[in-house]
Protein backbone atom coordinates (compact mmCIF):
# COMPACT_ATOMS: atom_id res chain seq x y z
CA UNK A 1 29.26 -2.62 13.41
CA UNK A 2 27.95 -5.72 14.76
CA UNK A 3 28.77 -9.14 13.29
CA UNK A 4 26.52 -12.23 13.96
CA UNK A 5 26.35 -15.23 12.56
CA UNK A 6 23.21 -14.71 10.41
CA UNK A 7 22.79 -16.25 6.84
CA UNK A 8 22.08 -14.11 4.06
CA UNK A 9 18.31 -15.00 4.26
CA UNK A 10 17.89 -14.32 7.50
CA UNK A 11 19.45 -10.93 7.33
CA UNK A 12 16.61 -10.09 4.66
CA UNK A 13 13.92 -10.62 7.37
CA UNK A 14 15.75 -8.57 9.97
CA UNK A 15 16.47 -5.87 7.44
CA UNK A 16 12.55 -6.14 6.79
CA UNK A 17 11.50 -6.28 10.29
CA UNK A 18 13.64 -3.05 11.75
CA UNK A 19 12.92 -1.15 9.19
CA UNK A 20 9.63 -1.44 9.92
CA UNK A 21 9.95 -0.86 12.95
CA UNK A 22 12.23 2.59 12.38
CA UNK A 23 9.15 3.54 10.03
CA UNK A 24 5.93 2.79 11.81
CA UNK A 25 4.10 5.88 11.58
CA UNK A 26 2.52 5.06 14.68
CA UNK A 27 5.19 6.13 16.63
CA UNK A 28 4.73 9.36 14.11
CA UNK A 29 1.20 10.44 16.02
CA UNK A 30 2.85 9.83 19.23
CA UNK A 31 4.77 12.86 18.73
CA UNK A 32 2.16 14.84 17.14
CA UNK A 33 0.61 18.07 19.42
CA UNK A 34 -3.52 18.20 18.36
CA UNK A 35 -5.00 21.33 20.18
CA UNK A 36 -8.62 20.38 21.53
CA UNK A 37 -11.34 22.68 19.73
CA UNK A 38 -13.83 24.94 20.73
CA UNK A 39 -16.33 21.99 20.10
CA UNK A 40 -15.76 18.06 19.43
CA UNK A 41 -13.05 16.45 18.37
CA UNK A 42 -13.86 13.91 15.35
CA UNK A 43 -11.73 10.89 14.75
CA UNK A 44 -11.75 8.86 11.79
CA UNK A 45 -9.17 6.00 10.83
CA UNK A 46 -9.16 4.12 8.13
CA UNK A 47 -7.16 1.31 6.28
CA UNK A 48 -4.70 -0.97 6.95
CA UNK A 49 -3.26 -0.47 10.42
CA UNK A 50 -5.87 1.72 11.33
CA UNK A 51 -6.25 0.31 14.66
CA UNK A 52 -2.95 1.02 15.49
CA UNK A 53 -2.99 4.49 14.75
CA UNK A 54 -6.15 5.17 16.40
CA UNK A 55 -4.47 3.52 19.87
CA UNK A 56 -1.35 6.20 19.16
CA UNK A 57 -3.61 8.81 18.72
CA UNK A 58 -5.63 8.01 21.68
CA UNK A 59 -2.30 7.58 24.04
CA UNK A 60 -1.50 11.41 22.93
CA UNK A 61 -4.70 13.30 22.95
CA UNK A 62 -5.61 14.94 25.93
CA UNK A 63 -8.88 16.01 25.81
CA UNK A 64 -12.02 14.20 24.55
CA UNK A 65 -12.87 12.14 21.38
CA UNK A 66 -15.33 9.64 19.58
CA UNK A 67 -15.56 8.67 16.14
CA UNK A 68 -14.91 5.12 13.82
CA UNK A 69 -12.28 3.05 13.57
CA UNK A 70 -12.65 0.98 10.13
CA UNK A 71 -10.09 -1.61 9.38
CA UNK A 72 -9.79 -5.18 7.65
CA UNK A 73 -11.02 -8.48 8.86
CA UNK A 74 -8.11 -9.60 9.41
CA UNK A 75 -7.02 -6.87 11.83
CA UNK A 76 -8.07 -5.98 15.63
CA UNK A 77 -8.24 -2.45 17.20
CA UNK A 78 -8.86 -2.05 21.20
CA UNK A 79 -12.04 -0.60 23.13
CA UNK A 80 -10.18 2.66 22.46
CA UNK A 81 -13.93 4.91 22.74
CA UNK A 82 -14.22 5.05 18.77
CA UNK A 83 -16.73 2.77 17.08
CA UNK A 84 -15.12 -0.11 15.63
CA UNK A 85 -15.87 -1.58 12.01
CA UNK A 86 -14.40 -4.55 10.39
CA UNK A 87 -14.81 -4.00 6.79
CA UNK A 88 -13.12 -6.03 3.69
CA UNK A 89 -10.52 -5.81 0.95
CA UNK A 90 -9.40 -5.50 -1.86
CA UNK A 91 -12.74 -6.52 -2.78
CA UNK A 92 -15.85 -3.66 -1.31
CA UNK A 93 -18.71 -5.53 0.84
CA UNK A 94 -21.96 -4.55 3.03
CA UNK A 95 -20.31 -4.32 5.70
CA UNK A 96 -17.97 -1.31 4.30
CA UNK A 97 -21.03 0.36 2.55
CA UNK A 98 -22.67 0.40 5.91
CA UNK A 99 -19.41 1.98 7.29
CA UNK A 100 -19.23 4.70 4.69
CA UNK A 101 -22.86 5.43 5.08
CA UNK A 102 -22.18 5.87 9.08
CA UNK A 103 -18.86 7.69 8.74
CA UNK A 104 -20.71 10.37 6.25
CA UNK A 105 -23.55 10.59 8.11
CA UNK A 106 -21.93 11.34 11.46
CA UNK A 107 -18.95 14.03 9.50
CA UNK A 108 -22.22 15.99 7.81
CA UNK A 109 -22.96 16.74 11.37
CA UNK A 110 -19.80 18.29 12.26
CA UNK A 111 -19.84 22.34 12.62
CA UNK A 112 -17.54 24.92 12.17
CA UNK A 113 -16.29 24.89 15.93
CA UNK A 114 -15.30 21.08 15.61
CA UNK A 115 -12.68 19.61 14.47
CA UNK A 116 -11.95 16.22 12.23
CA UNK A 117 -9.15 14.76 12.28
CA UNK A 118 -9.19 11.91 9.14
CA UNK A 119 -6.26 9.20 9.78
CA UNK A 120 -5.92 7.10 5.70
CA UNK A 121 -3.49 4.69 5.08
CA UNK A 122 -3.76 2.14 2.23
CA UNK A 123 -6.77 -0.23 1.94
CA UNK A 124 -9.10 2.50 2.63
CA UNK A 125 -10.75 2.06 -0.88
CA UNK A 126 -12.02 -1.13 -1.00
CA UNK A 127 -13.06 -0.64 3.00
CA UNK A 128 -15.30 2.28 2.04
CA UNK A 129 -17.34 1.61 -0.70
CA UNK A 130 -20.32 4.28 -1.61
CA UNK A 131 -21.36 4.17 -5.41
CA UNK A 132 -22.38 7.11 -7.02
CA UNK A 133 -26.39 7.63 -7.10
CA UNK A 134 -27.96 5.06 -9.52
CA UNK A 135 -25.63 2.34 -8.98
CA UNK A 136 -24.88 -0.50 -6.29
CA UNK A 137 -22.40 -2.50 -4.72
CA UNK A 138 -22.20 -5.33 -6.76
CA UNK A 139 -21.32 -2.34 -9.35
CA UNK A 140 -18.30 -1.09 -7.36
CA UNK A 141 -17.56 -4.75 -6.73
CA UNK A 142 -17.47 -5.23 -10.68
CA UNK A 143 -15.23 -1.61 -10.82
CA UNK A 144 -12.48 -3.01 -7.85
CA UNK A 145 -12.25 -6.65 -9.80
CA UNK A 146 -11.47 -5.13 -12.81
CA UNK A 147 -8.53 -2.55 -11.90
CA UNK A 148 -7.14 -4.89 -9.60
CA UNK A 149 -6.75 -7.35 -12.70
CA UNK A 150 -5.80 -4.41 -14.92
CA UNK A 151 -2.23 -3.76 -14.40
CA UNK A 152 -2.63 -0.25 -13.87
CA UNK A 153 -0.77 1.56 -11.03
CA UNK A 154 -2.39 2.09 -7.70
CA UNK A 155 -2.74 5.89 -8.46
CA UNK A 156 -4.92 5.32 -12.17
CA UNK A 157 -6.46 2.75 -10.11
CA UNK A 158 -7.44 5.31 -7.23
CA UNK A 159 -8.55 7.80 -9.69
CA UNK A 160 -11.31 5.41 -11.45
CA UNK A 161 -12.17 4.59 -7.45
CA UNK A 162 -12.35 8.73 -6.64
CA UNK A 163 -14.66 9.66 -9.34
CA UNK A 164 -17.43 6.25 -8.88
CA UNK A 165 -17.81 7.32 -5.37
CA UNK A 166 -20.10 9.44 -3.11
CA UNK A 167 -17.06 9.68 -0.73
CA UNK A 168 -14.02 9.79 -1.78
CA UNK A 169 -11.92 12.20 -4.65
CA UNK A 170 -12.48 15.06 -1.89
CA UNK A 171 -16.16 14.07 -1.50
CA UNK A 172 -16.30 13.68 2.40
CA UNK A 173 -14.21 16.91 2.90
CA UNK A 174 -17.01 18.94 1.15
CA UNK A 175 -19.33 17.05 3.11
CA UNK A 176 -17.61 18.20 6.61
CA UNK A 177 -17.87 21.61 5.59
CA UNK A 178 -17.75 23.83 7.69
CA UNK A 179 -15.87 21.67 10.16
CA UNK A 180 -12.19 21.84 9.27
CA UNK A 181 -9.90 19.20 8.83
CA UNK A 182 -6.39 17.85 9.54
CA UNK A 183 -5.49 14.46 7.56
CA UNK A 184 -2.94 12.17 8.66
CA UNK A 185 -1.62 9.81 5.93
CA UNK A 186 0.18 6.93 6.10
CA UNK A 187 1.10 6.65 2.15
CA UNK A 188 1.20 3.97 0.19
CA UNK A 189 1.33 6.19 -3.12
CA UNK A 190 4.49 6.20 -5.11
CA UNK A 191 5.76 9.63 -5.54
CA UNK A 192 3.86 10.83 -2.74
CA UNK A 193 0.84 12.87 -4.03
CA UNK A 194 -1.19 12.00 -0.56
CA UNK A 195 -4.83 12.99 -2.01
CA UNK A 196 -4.73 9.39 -4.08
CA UNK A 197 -4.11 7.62 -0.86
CA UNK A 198 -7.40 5.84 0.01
CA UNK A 199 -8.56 7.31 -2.97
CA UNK A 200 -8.70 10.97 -0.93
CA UNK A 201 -11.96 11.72 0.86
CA UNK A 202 -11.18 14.21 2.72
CA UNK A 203 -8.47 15.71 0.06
CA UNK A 204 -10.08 18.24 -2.55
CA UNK A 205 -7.57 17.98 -5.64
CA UNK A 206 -5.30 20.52 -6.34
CA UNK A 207 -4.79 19.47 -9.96
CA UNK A 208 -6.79 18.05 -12.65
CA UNK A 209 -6.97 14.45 -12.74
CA UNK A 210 -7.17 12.60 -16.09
CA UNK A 211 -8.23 8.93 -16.63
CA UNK A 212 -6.68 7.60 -20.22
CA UNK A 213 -6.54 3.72 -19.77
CA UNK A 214 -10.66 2.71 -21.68
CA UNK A 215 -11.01 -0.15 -19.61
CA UNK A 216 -14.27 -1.98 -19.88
CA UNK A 217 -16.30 -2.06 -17.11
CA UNK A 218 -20.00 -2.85 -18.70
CA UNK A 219 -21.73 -0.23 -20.43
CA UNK A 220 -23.15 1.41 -17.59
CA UNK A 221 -19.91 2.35 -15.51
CA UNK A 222 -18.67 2.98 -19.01
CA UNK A 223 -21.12 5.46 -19.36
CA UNK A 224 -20.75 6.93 -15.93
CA UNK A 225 -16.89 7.78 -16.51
CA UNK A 226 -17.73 9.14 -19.94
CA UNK A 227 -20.45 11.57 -18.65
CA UNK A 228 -18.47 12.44 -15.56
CA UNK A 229 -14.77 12.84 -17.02
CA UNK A 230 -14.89 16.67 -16.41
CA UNK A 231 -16.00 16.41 -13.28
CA UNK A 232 -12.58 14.93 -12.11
CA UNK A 233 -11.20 18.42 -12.46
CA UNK A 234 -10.78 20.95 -9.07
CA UNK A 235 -13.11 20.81 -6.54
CA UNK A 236 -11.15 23.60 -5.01
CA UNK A 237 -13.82 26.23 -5.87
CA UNK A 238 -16.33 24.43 -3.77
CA UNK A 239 -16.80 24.87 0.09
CA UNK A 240 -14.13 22.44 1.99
CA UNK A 241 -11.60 23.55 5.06
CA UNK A 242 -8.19 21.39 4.91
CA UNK A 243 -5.73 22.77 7.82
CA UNK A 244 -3.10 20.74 6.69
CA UNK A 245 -2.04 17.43 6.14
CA UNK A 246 0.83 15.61 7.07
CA UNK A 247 2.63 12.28 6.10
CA UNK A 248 3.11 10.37 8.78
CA UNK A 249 4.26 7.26 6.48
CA UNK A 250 5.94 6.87 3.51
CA UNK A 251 8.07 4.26 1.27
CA UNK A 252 10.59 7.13 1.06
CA UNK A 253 10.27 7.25 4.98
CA UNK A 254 11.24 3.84 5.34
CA UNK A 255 14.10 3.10 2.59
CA UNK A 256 15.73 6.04 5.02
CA UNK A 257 15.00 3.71 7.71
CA UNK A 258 16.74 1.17 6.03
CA UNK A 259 19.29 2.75 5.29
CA UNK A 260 20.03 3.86 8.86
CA UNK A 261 19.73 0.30 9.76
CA UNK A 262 22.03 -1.10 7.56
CA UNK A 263 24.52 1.35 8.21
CA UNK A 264 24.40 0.80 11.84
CA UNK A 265 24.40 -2.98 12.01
CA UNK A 266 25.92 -3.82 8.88
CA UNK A 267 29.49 -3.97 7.02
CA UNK A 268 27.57 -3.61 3.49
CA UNK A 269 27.97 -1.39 0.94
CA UNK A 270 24.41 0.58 0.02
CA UNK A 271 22.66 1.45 -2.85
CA UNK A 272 19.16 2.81 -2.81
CA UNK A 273 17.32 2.65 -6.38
CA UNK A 274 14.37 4.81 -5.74
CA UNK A 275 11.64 5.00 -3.24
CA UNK A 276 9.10 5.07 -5.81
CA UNK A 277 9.29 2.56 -8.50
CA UNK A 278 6.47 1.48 -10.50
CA UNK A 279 6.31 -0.76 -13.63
CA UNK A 280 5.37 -4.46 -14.50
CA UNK A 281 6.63 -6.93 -12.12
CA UNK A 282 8.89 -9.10 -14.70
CA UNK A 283 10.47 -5.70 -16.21
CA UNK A 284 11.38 -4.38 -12.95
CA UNK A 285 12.98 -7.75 -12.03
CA UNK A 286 14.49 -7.67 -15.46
CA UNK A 287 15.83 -3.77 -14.39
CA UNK A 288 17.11 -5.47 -10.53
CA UNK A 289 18.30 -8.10 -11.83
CA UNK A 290 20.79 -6.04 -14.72
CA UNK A 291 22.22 -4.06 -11.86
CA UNK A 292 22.87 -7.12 -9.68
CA UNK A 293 24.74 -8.97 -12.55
CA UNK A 294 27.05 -5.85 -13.09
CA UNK A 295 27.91 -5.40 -9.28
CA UNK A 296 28.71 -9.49 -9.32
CA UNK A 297 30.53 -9.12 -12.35
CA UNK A 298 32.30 -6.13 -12.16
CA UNK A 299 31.92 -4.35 -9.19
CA UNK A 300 30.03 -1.36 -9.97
CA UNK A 301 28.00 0.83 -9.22
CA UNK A 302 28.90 -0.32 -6.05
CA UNK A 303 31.38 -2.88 -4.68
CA UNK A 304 30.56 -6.43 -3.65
CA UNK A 305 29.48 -7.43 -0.14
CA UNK A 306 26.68 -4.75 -1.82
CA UNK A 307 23.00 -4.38 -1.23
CA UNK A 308 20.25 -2.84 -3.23
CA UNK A 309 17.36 -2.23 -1.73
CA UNK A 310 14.30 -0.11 -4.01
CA UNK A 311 10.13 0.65 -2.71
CA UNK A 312 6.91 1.71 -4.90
CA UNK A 313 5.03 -1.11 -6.13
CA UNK A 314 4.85 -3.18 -9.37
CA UNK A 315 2.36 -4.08 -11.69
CA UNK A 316 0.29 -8.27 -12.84
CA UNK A 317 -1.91 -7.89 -15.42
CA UNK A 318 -3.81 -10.84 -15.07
CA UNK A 319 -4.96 -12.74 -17.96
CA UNK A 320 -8.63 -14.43 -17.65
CA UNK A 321 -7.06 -17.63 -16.62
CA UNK A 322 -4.32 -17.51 -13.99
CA UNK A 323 -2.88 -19.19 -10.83
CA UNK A 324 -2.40 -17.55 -7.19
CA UNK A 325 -0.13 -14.97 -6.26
CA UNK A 326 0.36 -11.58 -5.57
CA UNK A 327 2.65 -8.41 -7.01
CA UNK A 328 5.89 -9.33 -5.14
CA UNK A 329 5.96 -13.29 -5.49
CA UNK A 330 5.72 -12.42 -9.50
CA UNK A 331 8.66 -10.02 -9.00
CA UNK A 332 10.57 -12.84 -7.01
CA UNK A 333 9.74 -15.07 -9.41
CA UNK A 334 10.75 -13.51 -12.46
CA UNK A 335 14.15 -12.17 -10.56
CA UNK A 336 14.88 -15.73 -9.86
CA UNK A 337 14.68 -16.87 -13.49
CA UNK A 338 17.24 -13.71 -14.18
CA UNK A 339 19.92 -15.12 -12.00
CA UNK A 340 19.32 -18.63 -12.20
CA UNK A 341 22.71 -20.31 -11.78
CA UNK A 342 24.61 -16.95 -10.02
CA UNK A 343 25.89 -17.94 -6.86
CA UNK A 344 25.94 -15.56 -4.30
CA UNK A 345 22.95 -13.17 -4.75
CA UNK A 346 19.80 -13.29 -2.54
CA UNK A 347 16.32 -11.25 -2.57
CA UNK A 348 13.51 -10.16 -0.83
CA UNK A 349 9.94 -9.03 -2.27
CA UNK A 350 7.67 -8.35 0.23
CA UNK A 351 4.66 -6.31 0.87
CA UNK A 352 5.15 -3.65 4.05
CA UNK A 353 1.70 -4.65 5.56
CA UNK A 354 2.79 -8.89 5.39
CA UNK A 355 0.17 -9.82 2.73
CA UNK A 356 0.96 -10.16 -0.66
CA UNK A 357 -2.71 -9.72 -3.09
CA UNK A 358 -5.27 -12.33 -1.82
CA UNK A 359 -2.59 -14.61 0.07
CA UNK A 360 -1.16 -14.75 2.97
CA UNK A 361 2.47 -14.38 2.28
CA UNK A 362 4.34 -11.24 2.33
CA UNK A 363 6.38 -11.81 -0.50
CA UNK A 364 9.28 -14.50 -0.96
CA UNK A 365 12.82 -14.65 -0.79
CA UNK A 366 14.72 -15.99 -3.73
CA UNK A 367 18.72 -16.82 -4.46
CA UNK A 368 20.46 -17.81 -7.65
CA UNK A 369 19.43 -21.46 -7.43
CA UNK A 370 15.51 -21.25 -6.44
CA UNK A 371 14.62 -21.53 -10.51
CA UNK A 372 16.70 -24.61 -10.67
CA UNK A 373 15.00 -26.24 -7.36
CA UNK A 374 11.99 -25.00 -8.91
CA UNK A 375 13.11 -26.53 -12.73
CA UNK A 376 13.60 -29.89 -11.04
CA UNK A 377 10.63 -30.14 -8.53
CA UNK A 378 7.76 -28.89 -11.65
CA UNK A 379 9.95 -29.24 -14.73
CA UNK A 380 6.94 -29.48 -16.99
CA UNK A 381 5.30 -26.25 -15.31
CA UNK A 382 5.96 -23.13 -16.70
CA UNK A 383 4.69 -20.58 -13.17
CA UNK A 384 5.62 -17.38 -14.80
CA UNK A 385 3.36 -17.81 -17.51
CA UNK A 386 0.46 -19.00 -15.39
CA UNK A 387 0.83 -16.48 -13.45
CA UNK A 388 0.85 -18.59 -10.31
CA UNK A 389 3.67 -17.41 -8.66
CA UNK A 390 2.48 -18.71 -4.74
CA UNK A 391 2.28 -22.59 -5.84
CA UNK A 392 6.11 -22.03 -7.63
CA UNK A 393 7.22 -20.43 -4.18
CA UNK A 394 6.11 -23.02 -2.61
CA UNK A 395 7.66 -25.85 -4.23
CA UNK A 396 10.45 -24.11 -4.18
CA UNK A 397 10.66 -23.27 -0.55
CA UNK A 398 10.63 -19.35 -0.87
CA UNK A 399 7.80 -18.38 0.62
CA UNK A 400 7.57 -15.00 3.09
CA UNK A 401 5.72 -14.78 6.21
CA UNK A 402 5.36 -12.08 8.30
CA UNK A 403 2.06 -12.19 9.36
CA UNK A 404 -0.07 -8.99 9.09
CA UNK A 405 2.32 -6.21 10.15
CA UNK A 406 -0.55 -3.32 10.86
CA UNK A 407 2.07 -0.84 8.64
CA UNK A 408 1.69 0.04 4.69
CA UNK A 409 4.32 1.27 3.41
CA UNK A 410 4.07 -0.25 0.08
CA UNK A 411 6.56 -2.57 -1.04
CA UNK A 412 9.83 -3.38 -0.68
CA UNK A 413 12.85 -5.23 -2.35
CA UNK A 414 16.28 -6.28 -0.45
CA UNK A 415 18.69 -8.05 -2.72
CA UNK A 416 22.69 -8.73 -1.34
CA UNK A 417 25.35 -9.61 -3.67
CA UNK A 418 28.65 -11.46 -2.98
């Protein structure tokens, strides 16, 4: 073990950063042998980090290939020989219909002695929009604000975005036909079904997908979803040639990461919640915070120094009226007012990929006396309820950066107790 004289803050962000680092599926397609076909080689990334796994890909292929890189606005990919897009997200634009449009056009072309290889990682919705025949992009706009205010989960919100596509739910793999195809996913699913991942173009689904939640989208897309509901059933029947597909990316992956780090640097004791939790942000600070409170009090599960560390991602449903913020500074937030007063304890929410909903935060990190810094700065503001988590962070002096790590691994929270 190594012992440095970090505070407990700090230790968060190097926790965060290694672990990264140990997880970056980059590094993943480094490793990975692809046998050049009979015919071209296809390469398609898309979604956060994209870039970055393109460049891997390209440092361990041997042979020829061409084919799109699409990635956010935000991001930059080298003259690597693949056509580079910037598209936008979370919310669809032009410039990813016009993506989508060149990306299917260019894989219907593809025959049965070429091969694609389709590289997804999270983001890849909202970077390639194509609405079903009949409707536009203002319409898949309307579709994206709506379940991104909705509070569902990333996968009910993926399923809504697989069926009002031309593309994606398995779309684009029937479209390749008969060029087969190897996917590489970098997840950022909890539980780790990989065809919800970008919404799944190039996955045909192996079970029957069911959407429950009647949200209102305007009677039109209502319509659409009520006309179409069996159609979200197996496309398995239909003509589509999947070698395999492989995670190279995973919140599981990286809370192992994590762990190894922590294990090798420091004299903590460990416990990992789950990989994959999903809920509403307050309850699951409400559920963190209950276990952090027993190991200060008495010592269990585990035994103080401790830390807890859990990935997935949590749920805001967003009233009409609300302030800024994203998923994790509402989790910090409401895990603050939990242990308001408790010496000792300090937290990280963050975001894997550095930005946090529409800011530019990853998260923040919050002890037992940011509510009461918070309490005396705004004591007539109530931030919770507002749902404007970013300006409380910021009075308060818990803000997150990273900057735009090019890795989505979902999120993650780090909490140590004394």
């Amino acid at each position: 073990m190594v012992k440095e004289k970090l505070d407990d803050k700090q230790r968060l962000k190097d926790i965060f950063s290694k672990a990264l680092e140990l997880a970056d599926p980059a590094k993943k397609i480094e490793k990975i042998k692809f046998d050049p076909p009979v015919g071209r080689l296809f390469f398609v990334a898309v979604g956060k980090g994209a870039g970055r796994l393109a460049k891997s890909f390209k440092k361990n292929y041997p042979g020829r290939a061409d084919g799109f890189v699409v990635i956010p606005e935000n991001e930059e990919c080298y003259d690597l020989g693949f056509e580079v897009i910037k598209s936008t997200h979370p919310i669809p634009s032009m410039k990813g219909l016009d993506a989508s449009l060149k990306i299917l056009n260019a894989i219907s072309r593809l025959g049965k002695d070429d091969l694609l290889i389709f590289c997804i990682s999270g983001g890849a919705s909202a970077l390639l929009p194509l609405p079903p025949e009949g409707f536009t992009l203002e319409d898949e706009i309307q579709l994206n604000k709506i379940l991104l205010s909705s509070g569902l989960s990333i996968k009910e919100m993926n399923l809504y975005r697989g069926m009002f596509s031309k593309i994606k739910g398995g779309k684009l793999a029937l479209a390749a036909y008969p060029c087969p195809i190897i996917n590489l996913v970098v997840s950022d699913i909890p539980g780790g079904d990989l065809s919800l991942v970008g919404s799944g173009p190039t996955f045909v689904p192996e079970m029957k997908r069911v959407i429950t939640s009647g949200l209102d989208f305007g009677s039109n897309i209502n319509k659409f979803f009520s006309e179409n509901k069996k159609r979200l059933g197996r496309l398995g029947d239909q003509d589509a040639i999947v070698l395999k597909s492989e995670c190279i990316g995973s919140s599981a992956i990286l809370l192992d990461s994590v762990r190894d780090y922590i294990e090798k640097k420091y004299e903590f004791n460990l416990l990992l919640l789950s990989s994959d939790l999903e809920g509403d942000a307050a309850s699951l600070a409400n559920f963190h915070a209950s276990i952090l409170k027993e190991i200060k009090q008495f010592d269990r599960p585990i035994k103080k120094p401790a830390i807890i560390v859990s990935g997935g991602e949590a749920h805001v449903k967003l009233p009409k009226r609300h302030g800024r913020g994203g998923r994790n500074s509402h989790f910090a937030l409401a895990l603050a007012k939990e242990i308001d007063g408790i010496s000792g304890i300090t937290a990280l929410a963050a975001d894997t990929d550095g930005i946090d909903g529409f800011e530019k935060n990853a998260g923040a990190i919050i002890s037992g006396n940011t509510f009461e810094i918070l309490k005396k700065r705004a004591p007539d503001k109530d931030f919770l309820e507002d749902f404007d988590s970013f300006s409380a962070h910021k009075i308060a002096s818990s803000l997150f950066y990273s900057g735009a790590t090019g890795i989505n691994l979902n999120d993650i929270r780090i909490a140590i107790v004394r």
